[in-house]
Protein backbone atom coordinates (compact mmCIF):
# COMPACT_ATOMS: atom_id res chain seq x y z
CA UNK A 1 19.89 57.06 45.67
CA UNK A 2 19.34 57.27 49.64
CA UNK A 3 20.54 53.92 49.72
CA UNK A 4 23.58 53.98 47.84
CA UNK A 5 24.81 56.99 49.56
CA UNK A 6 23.38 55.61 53.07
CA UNK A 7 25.83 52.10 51.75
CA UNK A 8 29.01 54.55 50.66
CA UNK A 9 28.92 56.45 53.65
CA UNK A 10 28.80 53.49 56.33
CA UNK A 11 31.24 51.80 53.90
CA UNK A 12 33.95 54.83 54.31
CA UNK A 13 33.03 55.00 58.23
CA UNK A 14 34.10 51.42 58.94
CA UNK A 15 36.86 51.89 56.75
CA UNK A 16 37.82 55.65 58.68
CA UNK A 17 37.76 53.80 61.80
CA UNK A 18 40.06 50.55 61.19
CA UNK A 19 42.14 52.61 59.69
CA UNK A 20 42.31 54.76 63.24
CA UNK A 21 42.68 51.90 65.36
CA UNK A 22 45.56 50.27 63.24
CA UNK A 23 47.60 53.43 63.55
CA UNK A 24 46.62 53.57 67.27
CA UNK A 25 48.09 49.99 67.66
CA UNK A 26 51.03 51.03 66.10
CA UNK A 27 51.91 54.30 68.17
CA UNK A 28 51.19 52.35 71.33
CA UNK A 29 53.82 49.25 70.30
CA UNK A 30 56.36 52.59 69.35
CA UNK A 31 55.21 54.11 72.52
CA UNK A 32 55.72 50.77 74.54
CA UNK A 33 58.86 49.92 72.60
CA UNK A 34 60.52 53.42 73.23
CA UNK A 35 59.64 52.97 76.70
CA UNK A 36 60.82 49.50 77.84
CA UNK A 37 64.47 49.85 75.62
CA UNK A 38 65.69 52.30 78.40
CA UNK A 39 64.30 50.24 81.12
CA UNK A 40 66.32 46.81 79.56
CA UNK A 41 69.45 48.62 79.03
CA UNK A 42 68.78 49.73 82.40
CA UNK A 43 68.52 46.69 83.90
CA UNK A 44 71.25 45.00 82.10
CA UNK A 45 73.62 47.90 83.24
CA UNK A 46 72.34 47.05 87.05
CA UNK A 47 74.42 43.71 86.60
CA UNK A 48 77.07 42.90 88.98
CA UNK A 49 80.13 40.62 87.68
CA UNK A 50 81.82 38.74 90.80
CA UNK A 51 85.53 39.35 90.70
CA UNK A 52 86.57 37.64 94.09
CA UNK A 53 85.14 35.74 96.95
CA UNK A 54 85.96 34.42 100.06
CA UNK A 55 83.91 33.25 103.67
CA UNK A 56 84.87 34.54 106.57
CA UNK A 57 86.67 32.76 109.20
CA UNK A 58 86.60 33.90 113.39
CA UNK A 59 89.23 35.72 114.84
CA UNK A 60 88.68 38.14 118.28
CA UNK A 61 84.66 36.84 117.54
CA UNK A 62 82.54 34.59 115.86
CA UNK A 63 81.92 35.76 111.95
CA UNK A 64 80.62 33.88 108.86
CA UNK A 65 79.48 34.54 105.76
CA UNK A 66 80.75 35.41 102.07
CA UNK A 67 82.17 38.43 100.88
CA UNK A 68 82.82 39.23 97.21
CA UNK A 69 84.35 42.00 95.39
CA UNK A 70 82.01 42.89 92.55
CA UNK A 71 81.79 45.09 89.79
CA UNK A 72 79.04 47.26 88.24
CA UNK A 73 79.11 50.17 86.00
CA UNK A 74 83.09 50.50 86.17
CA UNK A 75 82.72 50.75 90.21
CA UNK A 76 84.00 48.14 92.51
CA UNK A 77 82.12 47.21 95.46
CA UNK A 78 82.59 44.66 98.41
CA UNK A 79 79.31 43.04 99.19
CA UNK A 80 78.93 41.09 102.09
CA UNK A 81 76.07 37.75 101.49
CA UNK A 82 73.10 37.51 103.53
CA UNK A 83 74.66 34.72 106.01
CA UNK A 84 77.15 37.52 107.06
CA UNK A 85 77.33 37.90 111.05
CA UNK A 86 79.50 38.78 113.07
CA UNK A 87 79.60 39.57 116.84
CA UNK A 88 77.40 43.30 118.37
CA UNK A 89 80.45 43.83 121.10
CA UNK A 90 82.58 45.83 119.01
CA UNK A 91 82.41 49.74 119.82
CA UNK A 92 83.68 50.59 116.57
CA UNK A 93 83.79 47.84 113.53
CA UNK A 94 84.79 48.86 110.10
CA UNK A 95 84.64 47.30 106.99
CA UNK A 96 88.46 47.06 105.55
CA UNK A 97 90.57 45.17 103.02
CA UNK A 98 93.97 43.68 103.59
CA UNK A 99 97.03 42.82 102.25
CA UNK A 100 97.25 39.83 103.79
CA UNK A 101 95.62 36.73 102.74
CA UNK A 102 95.72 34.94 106.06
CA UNK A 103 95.04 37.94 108.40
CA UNK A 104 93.79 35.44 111.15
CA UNK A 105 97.05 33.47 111.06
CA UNK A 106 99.37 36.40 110.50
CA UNK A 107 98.04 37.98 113.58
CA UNK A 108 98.11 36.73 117.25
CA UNK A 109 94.94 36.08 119.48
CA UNK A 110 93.38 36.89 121.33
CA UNK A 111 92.48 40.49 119.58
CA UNK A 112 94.71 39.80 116.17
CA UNK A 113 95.60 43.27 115.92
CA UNK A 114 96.49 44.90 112.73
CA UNK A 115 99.41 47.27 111.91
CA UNK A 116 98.99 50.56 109.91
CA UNK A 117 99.96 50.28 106.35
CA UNK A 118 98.65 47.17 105.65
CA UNK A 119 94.48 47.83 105.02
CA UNK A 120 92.40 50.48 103.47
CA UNK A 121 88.99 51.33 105.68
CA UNK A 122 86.15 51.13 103.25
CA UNK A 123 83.34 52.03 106.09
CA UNK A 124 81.72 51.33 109.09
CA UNK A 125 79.71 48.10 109.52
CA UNK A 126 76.10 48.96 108.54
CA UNK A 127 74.42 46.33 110.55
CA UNK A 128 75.85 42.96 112.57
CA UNK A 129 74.19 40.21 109.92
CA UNK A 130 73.63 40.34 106.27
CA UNK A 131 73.48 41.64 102.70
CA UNK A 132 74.81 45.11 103.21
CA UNK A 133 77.16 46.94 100.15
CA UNK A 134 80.46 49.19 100.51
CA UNK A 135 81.72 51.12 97.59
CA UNK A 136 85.99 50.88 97.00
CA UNK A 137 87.16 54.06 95.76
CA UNK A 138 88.73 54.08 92.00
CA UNK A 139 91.92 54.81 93.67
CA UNK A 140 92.71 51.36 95.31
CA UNK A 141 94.82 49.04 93.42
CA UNK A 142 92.72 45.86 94.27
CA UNK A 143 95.39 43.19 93.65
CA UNK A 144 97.02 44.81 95.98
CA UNK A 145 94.77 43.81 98.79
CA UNK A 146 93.21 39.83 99.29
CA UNK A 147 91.23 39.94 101.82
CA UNK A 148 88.04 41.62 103.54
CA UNK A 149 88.10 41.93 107.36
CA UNK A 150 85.27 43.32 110.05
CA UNK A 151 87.78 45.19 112.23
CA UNK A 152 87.41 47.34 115.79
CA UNK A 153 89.08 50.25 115.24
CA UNK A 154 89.06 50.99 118.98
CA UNK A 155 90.62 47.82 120.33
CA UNK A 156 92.78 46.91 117.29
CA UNK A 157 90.54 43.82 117.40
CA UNK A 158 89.57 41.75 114.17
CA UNK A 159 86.61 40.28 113.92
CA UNK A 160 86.83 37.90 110.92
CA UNK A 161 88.36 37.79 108.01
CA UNK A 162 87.39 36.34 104.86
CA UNK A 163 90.56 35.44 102.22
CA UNK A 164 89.07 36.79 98.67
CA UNK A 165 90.00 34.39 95.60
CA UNK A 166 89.87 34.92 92.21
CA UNK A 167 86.57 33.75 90.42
């Protein structure tokens, strides 16, 4: 009889214990599950769409690069590539868009100054050479401006200018 129940019980063990570990297994793949869907959705919400694009061409000083008007989450942004530069002389640069589509060749040299009216300021330059990011408020009508422009405030100077196109 020591046997039997010595077989039932090791029997009913083994069984007590797979029967642990499968539902283990299958509150860590709900566990897992529950916390990577966030993080995807996440991460597909972090996705910029390219609206417009444009490189920059030199006006009062050498500038190159890419700018591009993007889009994430509803918000538009202006996002200047990581071959940006432009020139450290300028006391006062600012990030702006423009009417105009040819703000180099609407404007005369040797500072191409800009009149009032005709840009929006969207910051000052964080740094003199690439990727850097500047929000556009929800306000701005943005077919109402084509192009991005590194400006001097101080001297009425620009920079560069880079004509944004439709992707």
């Amino acid at each position: 009889m020591n046997w039997k129940y010595f077989l039932l019980s090791s029997i009913a063990f083994i069984a007590i214990v797979i029967s642990t570990r499968e539902v283990q297994a299958a509150d860590n793949y709900i566990a897992i599950n529950t916390q990577t869907q966030p993080i995807i959705q996440l991460a597909k919400s972090q996705v910029s769409k390219v609206i417009q694009s444009g490189s920059f061409v030199s006006g009062e000083h050498t500038t190159q690069g890419t700018a591009r008007i993007t889009t994430k989450n509803g918000k538009s942004f202006l996002e200047l590539d990581q071959s940006f530069k432009t020139s450290n002389l300028g006391p006062d640069l600012v990030v702006i868009l423009h009417r105009s589509d040819n703000v180099i060749g609407s404007t005369k040299p040797p500072s191409y100054s800009l009149k009032k009216g005709d840009y929006v300021i969207l910051g000052r330059l964080q740094k003199f050479s690439g990727t850097q990011t500047y929000a556009i408020p929800d306000n701005i009508n943005l077919a109402e401006y084509k192009s991005a422009v590194i400006w001097c405030r101080k001297f009425n100077a620009t920079f560069g200018a880079a004509k944004l196109s439709n992707n």
